[in-house]
N, C-alpha and C. Protein backbone atom coordinates (compact mmCIF):
# COMPACT_ATOMS: atom_id res chain seq x y z
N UNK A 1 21.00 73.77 -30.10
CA UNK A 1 20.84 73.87 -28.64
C UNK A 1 19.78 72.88 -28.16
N UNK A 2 20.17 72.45 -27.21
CA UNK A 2 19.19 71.62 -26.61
C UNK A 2 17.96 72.10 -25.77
N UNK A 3 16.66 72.13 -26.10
CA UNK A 3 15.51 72.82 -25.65
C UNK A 3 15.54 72.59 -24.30
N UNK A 4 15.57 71.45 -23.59
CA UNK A 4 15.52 71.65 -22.68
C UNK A 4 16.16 72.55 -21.70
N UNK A 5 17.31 73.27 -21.94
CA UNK A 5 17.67 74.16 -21.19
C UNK A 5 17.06 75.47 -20.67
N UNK A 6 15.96 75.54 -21.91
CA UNK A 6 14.85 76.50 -22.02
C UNK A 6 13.89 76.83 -20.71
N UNK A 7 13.55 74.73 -20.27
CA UNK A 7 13.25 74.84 -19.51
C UNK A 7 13.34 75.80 -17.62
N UNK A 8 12.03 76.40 -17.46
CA UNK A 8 12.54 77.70 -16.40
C UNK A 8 13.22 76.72 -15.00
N UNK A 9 13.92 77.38 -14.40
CA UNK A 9 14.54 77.45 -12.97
C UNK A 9 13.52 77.30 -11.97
N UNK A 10 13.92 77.71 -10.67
CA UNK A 10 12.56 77.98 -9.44
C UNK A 10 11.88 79.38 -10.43
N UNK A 11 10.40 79.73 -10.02
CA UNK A 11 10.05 80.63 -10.64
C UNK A 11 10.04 81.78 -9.89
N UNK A 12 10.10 81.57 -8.25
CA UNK A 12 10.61 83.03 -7.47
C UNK A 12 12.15 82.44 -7.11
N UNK A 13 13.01 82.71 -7.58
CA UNK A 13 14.48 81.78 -7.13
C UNK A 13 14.81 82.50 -6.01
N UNK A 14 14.71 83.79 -4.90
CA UNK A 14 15.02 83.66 -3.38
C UNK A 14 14.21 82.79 -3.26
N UNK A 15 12.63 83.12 -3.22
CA UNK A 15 11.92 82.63 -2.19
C UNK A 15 11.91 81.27 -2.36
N UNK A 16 12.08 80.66 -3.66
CA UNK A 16 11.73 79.72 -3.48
C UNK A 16 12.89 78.56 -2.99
N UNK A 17 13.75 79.34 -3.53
CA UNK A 17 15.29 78.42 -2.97
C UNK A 17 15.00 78.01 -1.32
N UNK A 18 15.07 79.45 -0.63
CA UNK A 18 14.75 79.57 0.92
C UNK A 18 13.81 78.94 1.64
N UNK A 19 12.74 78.57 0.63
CA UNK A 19 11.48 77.57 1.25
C UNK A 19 11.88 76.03 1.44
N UNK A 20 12.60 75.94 -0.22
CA UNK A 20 12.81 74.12 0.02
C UNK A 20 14.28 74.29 0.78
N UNK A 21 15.08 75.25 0.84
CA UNK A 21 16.02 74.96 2.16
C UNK A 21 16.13 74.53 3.47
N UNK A 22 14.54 75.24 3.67
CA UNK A 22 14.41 75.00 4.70
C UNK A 22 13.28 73.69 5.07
N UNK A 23 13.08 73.24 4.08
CA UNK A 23 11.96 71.98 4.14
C UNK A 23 13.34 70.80 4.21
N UNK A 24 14.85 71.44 3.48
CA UNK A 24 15.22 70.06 3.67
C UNK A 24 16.01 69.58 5.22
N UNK A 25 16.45 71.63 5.80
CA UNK A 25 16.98 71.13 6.75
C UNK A 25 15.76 70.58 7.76
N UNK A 26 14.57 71.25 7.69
CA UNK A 26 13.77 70.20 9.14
C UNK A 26 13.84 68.89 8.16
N UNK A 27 13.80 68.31 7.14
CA UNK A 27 13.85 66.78 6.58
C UNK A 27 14.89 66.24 7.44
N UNK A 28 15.90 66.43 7.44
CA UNK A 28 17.75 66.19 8.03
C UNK A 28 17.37 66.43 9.63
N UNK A 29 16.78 66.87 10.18
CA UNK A 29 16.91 67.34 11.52
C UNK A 29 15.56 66.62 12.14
N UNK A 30 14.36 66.16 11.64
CA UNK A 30 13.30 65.50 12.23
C UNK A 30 13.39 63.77 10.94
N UNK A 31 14.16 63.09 11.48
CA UNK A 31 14.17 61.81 10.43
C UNK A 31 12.84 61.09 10.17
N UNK A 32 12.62 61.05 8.96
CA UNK A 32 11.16 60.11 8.69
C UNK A 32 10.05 61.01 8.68
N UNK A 33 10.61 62.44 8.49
CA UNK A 33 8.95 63.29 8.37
C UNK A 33 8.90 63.92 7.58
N UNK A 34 7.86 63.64 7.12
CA UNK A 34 7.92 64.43 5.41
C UNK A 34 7.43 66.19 5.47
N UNK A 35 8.39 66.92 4.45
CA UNK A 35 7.70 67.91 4.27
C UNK A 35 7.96 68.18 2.83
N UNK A 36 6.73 69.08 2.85
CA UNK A 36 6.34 69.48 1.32
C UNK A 36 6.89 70.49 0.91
N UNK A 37 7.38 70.47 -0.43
CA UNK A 37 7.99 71.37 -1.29
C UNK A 37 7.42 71.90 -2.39
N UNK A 38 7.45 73.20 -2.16
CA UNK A 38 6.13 73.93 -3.03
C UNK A 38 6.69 74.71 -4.15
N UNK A 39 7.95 74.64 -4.66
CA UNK A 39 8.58 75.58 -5.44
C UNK A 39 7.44 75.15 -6.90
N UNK A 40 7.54 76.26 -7.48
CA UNK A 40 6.81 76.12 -8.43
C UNK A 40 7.19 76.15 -9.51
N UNK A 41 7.72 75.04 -10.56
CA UNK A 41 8.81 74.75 -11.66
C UNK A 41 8.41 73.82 -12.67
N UNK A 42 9.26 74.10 -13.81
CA UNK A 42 8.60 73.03 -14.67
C UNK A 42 10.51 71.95 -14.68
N UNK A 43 9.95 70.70 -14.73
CA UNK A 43 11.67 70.11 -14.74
C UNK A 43 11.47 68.72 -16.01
N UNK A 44 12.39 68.65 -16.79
CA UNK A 44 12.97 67.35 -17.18
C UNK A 44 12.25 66.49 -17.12
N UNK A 45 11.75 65.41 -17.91
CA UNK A 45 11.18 64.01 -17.77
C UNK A 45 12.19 63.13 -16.98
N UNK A 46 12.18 62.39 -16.01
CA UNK A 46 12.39 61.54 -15.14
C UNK A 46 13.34 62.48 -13.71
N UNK A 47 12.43 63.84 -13.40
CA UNK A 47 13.08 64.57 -12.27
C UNK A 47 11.65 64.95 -11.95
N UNK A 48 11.34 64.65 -10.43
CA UNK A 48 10.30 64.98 -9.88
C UNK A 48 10.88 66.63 -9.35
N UNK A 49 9.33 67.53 -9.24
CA UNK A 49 10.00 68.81 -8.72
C UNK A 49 10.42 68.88 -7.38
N UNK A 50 9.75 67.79 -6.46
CA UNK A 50 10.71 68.17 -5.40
C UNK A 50 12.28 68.30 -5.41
N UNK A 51 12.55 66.61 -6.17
CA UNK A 51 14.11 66.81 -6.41
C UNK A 51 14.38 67.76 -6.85
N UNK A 52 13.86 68.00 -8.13
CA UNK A 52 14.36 69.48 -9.32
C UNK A 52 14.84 70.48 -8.08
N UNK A 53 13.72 71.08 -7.34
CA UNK A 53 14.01 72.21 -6.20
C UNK A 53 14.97 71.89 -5.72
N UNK A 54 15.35 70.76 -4.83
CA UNK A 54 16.61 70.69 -4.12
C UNK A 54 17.94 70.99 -5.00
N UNK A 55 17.47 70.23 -6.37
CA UNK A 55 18.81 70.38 -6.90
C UNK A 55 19.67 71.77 -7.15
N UNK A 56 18.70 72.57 -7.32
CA UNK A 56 18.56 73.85 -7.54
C UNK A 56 19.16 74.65 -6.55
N UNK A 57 18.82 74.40 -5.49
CA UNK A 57 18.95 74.76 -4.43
C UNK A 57 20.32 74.69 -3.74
N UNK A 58 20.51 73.32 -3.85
CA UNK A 58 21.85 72.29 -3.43
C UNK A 58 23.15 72.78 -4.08
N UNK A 59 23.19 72.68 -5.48
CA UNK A 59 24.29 72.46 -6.77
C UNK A 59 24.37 73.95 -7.21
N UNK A 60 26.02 73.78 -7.10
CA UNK A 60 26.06 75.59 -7.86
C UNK A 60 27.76 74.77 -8.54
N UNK A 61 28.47 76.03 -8.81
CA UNK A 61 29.42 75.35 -9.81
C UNK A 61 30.60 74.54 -8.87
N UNK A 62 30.72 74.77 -7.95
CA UNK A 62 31.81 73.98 -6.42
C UNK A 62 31.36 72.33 -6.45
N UNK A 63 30.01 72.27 -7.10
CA UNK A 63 29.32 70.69 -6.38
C UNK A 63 30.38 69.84 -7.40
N UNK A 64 30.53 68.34 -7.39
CA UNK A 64 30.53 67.41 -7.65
C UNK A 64 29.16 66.42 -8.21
N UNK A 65 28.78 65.94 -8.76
CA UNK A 65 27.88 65.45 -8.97
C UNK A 65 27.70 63.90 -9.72
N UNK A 66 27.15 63.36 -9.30
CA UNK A 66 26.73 61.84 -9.79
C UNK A 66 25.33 61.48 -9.99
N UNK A 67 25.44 60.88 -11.10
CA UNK A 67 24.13 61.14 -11.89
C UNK A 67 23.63 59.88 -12.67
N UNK A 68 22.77 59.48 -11.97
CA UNK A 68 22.73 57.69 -12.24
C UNK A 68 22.24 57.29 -13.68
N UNK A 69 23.70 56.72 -14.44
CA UNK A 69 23.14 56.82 -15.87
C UNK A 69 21.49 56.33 -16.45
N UNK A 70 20.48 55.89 -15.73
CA UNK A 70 19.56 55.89 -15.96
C UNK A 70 18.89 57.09 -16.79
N UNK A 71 19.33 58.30 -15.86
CA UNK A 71 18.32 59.28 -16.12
C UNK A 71 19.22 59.98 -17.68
N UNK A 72 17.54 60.64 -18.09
CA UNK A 72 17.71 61.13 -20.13
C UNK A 72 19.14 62.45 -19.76
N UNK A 73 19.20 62.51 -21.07
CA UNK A 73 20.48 63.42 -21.38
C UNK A 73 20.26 64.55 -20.70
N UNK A 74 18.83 64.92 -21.00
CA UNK A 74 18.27 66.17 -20.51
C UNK A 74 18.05 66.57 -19.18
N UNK A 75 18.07 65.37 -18.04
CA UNK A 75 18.50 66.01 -16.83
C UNK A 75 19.89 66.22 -16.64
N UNK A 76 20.79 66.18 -17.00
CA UNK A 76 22.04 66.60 -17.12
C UNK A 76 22.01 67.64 -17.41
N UNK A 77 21.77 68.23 -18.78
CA UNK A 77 21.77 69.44 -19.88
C UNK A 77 20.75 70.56 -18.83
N UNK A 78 19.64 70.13 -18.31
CA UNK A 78 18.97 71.11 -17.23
C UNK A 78 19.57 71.61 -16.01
N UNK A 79 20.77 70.57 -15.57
CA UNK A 79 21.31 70.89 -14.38
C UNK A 79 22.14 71.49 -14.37
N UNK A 80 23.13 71.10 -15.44
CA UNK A 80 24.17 71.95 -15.64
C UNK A 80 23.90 73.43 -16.33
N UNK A 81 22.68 73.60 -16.94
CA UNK A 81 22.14 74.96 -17.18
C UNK A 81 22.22 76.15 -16.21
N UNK A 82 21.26 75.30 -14.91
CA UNK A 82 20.54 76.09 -14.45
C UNK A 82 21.46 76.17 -12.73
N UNK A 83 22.42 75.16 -13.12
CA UNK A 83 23.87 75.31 -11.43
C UNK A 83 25.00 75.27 -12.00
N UNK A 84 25.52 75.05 -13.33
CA UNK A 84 26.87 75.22 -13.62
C UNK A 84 27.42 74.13 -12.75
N UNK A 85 27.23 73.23 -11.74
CA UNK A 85 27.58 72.00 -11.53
C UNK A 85 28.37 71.33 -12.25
N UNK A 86 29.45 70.61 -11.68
CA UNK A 86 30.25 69.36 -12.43
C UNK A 86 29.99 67.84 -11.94
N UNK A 87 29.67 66.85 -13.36
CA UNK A 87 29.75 65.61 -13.41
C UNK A 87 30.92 65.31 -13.18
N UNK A 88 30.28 63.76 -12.67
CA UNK A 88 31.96 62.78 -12.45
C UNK A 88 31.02 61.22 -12.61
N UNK A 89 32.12 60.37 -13.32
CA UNK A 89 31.37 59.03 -13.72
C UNK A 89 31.96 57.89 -12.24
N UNK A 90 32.53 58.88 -11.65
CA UNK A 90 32.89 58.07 -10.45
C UNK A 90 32.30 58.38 -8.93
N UNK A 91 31.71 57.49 -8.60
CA UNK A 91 30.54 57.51 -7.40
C UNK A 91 31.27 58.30 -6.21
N UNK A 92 32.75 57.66 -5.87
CA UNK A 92 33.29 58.35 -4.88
C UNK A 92 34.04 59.53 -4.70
N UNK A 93 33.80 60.23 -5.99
CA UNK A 93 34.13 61.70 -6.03
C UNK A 93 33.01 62.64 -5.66
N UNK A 94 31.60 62.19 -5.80
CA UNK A 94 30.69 63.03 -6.08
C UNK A 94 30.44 63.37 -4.54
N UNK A 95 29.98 65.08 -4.53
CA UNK A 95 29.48 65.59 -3.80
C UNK A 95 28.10 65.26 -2.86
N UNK A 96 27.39 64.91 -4.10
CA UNK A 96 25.75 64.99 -4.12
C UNK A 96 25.60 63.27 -5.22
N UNK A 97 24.70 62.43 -5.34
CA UNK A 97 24.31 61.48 -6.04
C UNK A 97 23.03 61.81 -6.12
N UNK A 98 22.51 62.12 -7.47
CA UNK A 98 21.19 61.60 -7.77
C UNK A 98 20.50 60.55 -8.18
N UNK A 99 19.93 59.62 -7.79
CA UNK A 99 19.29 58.50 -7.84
C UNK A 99 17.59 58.44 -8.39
N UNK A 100 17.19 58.15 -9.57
CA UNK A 100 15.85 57.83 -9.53
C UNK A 100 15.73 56.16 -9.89
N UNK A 101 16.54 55.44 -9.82
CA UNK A 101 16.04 53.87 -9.28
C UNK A 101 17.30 53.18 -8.32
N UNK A 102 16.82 53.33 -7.47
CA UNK A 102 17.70 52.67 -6.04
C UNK A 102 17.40 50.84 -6.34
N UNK A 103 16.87 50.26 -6.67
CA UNK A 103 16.30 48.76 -6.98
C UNK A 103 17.43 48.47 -8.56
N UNK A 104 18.02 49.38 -9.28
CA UNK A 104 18.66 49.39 -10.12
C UNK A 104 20.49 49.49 -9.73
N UNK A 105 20.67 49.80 -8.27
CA UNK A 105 21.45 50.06 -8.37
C UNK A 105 21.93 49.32 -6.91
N UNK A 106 22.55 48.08 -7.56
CA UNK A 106 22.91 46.92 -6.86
C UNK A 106 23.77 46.93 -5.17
N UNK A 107 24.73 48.18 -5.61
CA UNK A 107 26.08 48.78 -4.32
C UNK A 107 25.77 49.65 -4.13
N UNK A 108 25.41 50.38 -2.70
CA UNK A 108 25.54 51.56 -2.15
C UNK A 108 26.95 51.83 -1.26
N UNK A 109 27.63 50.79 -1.43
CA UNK A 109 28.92 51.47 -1.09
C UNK A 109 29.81 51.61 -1.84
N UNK A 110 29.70 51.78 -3.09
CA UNK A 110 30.58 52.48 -3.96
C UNK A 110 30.43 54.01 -3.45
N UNK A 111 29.84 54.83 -2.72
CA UNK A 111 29.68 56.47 -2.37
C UNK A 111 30.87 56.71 -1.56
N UNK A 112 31.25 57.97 -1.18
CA UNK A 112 32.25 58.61 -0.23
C UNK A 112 31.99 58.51 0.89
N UNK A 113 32.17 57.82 1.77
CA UNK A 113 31.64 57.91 3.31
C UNK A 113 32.50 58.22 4.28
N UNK A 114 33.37 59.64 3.10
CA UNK A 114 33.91 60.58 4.08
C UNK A 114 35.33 59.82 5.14
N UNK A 115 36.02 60.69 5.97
CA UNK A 115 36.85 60.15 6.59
C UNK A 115 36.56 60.21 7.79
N UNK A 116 37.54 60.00 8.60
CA UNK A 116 37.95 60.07 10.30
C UNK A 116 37.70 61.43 10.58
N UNK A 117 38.70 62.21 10.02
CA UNK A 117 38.80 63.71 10.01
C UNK A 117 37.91 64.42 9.18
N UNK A 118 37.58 64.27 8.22
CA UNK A 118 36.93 64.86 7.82
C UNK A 118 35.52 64.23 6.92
N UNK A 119 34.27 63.58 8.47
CA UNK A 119 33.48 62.70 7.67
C UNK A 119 32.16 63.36 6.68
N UNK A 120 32.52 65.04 7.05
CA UNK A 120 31.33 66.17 6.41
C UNK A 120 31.66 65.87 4.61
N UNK A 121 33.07 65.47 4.42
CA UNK A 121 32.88 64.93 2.92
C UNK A 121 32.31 63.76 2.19
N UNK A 122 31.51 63.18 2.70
CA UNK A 122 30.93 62.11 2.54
C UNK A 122 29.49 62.42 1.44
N UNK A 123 29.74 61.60 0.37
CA UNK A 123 28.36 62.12 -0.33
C UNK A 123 27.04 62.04 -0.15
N UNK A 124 25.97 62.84 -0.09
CA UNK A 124 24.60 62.89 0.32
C UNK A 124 24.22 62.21 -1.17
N UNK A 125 23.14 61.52 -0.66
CA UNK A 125 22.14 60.52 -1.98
C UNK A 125 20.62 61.49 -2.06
N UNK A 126 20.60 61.96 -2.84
CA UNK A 126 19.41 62.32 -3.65
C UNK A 126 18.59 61.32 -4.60
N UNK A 127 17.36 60.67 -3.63
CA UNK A 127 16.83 59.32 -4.18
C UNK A 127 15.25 59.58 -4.47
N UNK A 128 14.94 59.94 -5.69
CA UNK A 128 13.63 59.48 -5.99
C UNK A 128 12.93 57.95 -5.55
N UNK A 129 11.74 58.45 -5.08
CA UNK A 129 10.76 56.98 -4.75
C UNK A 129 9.47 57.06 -4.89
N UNK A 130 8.86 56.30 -4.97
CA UNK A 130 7.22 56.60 -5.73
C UNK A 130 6.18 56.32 -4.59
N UNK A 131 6.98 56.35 -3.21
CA UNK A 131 6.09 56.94 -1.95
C UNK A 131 6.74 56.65 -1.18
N UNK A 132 5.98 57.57 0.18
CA UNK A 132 6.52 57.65 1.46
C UNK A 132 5.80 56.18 2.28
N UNK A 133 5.11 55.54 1.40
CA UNK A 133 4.21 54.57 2.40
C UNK A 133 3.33 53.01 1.55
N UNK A 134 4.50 52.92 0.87
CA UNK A 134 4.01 51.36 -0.18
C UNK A 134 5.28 50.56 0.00
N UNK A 135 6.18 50.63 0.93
CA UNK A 135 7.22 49.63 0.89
C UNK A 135 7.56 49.23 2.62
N UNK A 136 8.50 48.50 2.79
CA UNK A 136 8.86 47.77 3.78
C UNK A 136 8.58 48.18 5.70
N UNK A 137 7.92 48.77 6.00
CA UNK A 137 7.79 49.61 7.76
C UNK A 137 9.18 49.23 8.45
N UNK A 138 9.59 50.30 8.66
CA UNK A 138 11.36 50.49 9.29
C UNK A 138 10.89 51.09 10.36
N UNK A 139 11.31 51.18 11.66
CA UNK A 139 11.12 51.66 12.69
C UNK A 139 12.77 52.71 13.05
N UNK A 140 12.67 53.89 12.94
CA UNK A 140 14.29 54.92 12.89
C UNK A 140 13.78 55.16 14.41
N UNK A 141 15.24 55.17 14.94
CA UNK A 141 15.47 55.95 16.15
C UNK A 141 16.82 57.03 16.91
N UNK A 142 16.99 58.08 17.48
CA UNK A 142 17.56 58.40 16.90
C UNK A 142 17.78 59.82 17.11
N UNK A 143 18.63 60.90 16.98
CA UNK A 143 18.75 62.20 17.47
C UNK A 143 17.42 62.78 16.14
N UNK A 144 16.51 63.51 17.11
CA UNK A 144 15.86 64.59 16.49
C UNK A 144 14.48 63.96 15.99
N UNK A 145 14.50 62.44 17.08
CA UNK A 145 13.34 61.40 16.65
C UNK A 145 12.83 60.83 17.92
N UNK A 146 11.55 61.45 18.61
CA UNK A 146 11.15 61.36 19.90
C UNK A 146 10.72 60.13 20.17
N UNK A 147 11.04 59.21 21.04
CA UNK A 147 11.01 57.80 21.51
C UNK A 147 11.58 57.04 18.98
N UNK A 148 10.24 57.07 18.69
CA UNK A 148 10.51 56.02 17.76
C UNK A 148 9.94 56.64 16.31
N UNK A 149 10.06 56.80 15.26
CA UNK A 149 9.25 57.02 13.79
C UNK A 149 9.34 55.68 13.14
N UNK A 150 8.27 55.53 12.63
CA UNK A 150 7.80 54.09 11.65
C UNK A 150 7.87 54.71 10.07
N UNK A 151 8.44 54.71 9.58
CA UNK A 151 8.03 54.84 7.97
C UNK A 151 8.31 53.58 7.17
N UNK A 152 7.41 53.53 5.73
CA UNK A 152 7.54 52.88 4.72
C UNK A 152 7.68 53.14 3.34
N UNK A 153 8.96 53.86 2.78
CA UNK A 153 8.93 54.30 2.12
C UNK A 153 9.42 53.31 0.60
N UNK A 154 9.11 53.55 -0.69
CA UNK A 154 9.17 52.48 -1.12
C UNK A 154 10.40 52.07 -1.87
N UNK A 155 11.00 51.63 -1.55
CA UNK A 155 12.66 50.91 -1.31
C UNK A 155 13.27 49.74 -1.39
N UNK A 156 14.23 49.51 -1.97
CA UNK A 156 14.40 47.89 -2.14
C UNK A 156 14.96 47.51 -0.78
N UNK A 157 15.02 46.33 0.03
CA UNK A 157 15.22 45.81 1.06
C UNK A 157 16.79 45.79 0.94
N UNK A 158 17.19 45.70 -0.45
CA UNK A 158 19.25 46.08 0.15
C UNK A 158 19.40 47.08 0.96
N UNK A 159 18.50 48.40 0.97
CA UNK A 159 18.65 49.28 1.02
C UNK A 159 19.21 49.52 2.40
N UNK A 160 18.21 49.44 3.18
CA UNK A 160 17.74 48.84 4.58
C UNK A 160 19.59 47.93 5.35
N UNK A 161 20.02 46.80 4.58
CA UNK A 161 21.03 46.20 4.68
C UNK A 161 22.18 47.50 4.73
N UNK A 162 22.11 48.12 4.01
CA UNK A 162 22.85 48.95 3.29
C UNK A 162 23.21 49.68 4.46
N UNK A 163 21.70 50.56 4.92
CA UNK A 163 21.50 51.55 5.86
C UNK A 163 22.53 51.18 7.53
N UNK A 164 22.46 50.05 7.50
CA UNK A 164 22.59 49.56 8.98
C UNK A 164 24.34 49.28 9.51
N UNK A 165 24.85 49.18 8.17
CA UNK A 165 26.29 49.22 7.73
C UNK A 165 26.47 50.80 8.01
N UNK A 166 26.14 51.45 7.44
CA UNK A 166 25.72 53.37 6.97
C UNK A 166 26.00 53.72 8.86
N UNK A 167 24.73 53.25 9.62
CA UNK A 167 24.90 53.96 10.62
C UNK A 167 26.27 53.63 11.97
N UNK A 168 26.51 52.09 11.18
CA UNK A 168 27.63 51.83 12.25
C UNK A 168 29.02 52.14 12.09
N UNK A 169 29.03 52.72 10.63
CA UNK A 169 30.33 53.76 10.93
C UNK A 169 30.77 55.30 11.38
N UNK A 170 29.45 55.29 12.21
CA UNK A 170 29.11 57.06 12.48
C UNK A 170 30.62 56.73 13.15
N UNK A 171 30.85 58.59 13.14
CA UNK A 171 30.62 59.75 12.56
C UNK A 171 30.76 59.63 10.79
N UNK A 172 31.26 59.13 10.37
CA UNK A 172 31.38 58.69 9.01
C UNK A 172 29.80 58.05 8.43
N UNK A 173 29.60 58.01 7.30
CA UNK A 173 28.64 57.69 6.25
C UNK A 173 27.75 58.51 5.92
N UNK A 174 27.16 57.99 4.79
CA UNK A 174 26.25 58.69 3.75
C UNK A 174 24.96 59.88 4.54
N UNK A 175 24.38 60.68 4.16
CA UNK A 175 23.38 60.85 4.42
C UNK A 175 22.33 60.94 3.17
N UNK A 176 21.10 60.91 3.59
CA UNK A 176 19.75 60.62 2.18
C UNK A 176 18.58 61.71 2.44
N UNK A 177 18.30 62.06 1.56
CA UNK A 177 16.96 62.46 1.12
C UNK A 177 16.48 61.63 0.27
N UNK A 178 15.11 61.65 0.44
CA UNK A 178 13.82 60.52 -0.37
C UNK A 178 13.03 61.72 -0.86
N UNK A 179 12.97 61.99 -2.02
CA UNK A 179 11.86 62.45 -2.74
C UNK A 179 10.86 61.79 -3.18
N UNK A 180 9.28 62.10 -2.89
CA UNK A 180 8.16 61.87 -4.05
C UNK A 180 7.79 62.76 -4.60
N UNK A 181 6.82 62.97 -5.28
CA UNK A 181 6.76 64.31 -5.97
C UNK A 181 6.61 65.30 -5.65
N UNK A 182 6.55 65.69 -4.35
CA UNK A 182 6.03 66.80 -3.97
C UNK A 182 6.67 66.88 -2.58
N UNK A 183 7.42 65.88 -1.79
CA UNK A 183 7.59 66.05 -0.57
C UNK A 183 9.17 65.69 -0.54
N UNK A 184 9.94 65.59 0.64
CA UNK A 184 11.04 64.92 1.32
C UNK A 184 11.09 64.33 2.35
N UNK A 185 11.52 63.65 2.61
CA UNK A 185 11.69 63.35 4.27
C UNK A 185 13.52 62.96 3.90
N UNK A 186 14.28 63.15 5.48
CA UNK A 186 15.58 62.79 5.23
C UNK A 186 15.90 61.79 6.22
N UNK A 187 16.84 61.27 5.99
CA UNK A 187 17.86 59.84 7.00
C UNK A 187 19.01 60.63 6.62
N UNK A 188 19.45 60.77 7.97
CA UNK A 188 20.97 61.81 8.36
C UNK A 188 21.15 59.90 8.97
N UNK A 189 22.42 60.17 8.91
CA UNK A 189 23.25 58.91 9.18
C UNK A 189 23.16 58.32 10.42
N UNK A 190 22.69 59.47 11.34
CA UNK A 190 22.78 59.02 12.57
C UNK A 190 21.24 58.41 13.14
N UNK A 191 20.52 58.46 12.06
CA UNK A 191 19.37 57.86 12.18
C UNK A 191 19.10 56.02 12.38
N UNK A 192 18.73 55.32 13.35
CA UNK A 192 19.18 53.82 13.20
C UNK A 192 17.74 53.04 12.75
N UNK A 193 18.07 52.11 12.39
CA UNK A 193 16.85 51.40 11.40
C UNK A 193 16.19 50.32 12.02
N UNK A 194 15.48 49.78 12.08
CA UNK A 194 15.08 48.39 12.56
C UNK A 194 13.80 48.08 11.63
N UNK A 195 14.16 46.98 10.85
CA UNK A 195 13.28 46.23 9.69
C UNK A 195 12.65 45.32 10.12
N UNK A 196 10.58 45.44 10.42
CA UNK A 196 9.80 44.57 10.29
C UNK A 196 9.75 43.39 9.36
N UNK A 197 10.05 42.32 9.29
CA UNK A 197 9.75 41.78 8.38
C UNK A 197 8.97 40.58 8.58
N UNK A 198 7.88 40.16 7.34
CA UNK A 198 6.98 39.64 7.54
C UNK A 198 7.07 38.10 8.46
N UNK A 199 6.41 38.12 9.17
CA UNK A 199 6.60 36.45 9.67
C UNK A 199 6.11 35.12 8.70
């Protein structure tokens, strides 16, 4: 058996499910503002606990899942432990994408970005980043974003390219959560971008 499965779950699983639920819907509903996630867990080498919590939270055995071969065997073997979740090696099946290097991963439109009729099937990106405030200043504007939010979260500049494609096929495209270790902030699709860049 693989030890890591050993590894524990949330350690109050209502409360704690119900806390980062609700940290992710204000994430999704106020774009570019971080909130903190306090579940208290032990997770996997290369899964920060915020993600861990969401995943937890997110993934039960219905999900789809994509799982960026980067990450060790053992976030797999933990996830599927602890949500009974199903893998798929194909980007545009997955429900949910987990990402811990976005700079590694050249196409963001290989994902589901959903249909006409039905654009709620479109896959959400679950993206580790190693801050909310060491990379590029984006200015989002936007439902549930009063006049303007500035963030810099740290991100490769395709990303950004990526994003701006993302919002001009609303109602259709992706939506994101950004994890650091401890927090979220989200970009719902309908969030629009505008990239400072240096003179």
């Amino acid at each position: 058996m693989n030890k890591v499965t050993y590894l524990p779950g949330l350690q109050d699983s209502i409360h704690d499910a119900q806390r980062t639920f609700r940290a992710l819907l204000d994430a999704n509903a106020r774009p570019g503002t971080p909130y903190w996630i306090t579940a208290d867990m032990s997770v996997p080498l290369g899964l920060t606990p915020a993600c861990g919590a969401a995943c937890l939270t997110l993934l039960d055995l219905d999900v789809v899942v994509w799982l960026q071969p980067s990450f060790a065997d053992q976030v797999r073997a933990w996830l599927l432990f602890h949500t009974g979740c199903r893998f798929t090696q194909y980007p545009e099946e997955a429900d949910f994408a987990l990402i811990q290097d976005l700079a590694g991963l050249a196409e963001l439109t290989i994902f589901n970005w959903g249909t006409g009729e039905k654009p709620e099937a479109s896959t959400t990106l679950l993206v580790q980043v190693e801050s909310f405030e060491m990379g590029q200043p984006v200015t989002l504007t936007g439902p549930g974003i009063l006049d303007q939010q500035t963030i810099a979260p740290a991100l490769p500049i395709h990303f950004w390219d990526f994003w701006m494609q993302n919002h001009q096929v609303y109602p259709q495209g992706i939506d994101v959560f950004l994890f650091t270790e401890n927090a979220v902030t989200g970009l719902p699709r309908t969030a629009k971008s505008e990239v400072y860049y240096d003179s």
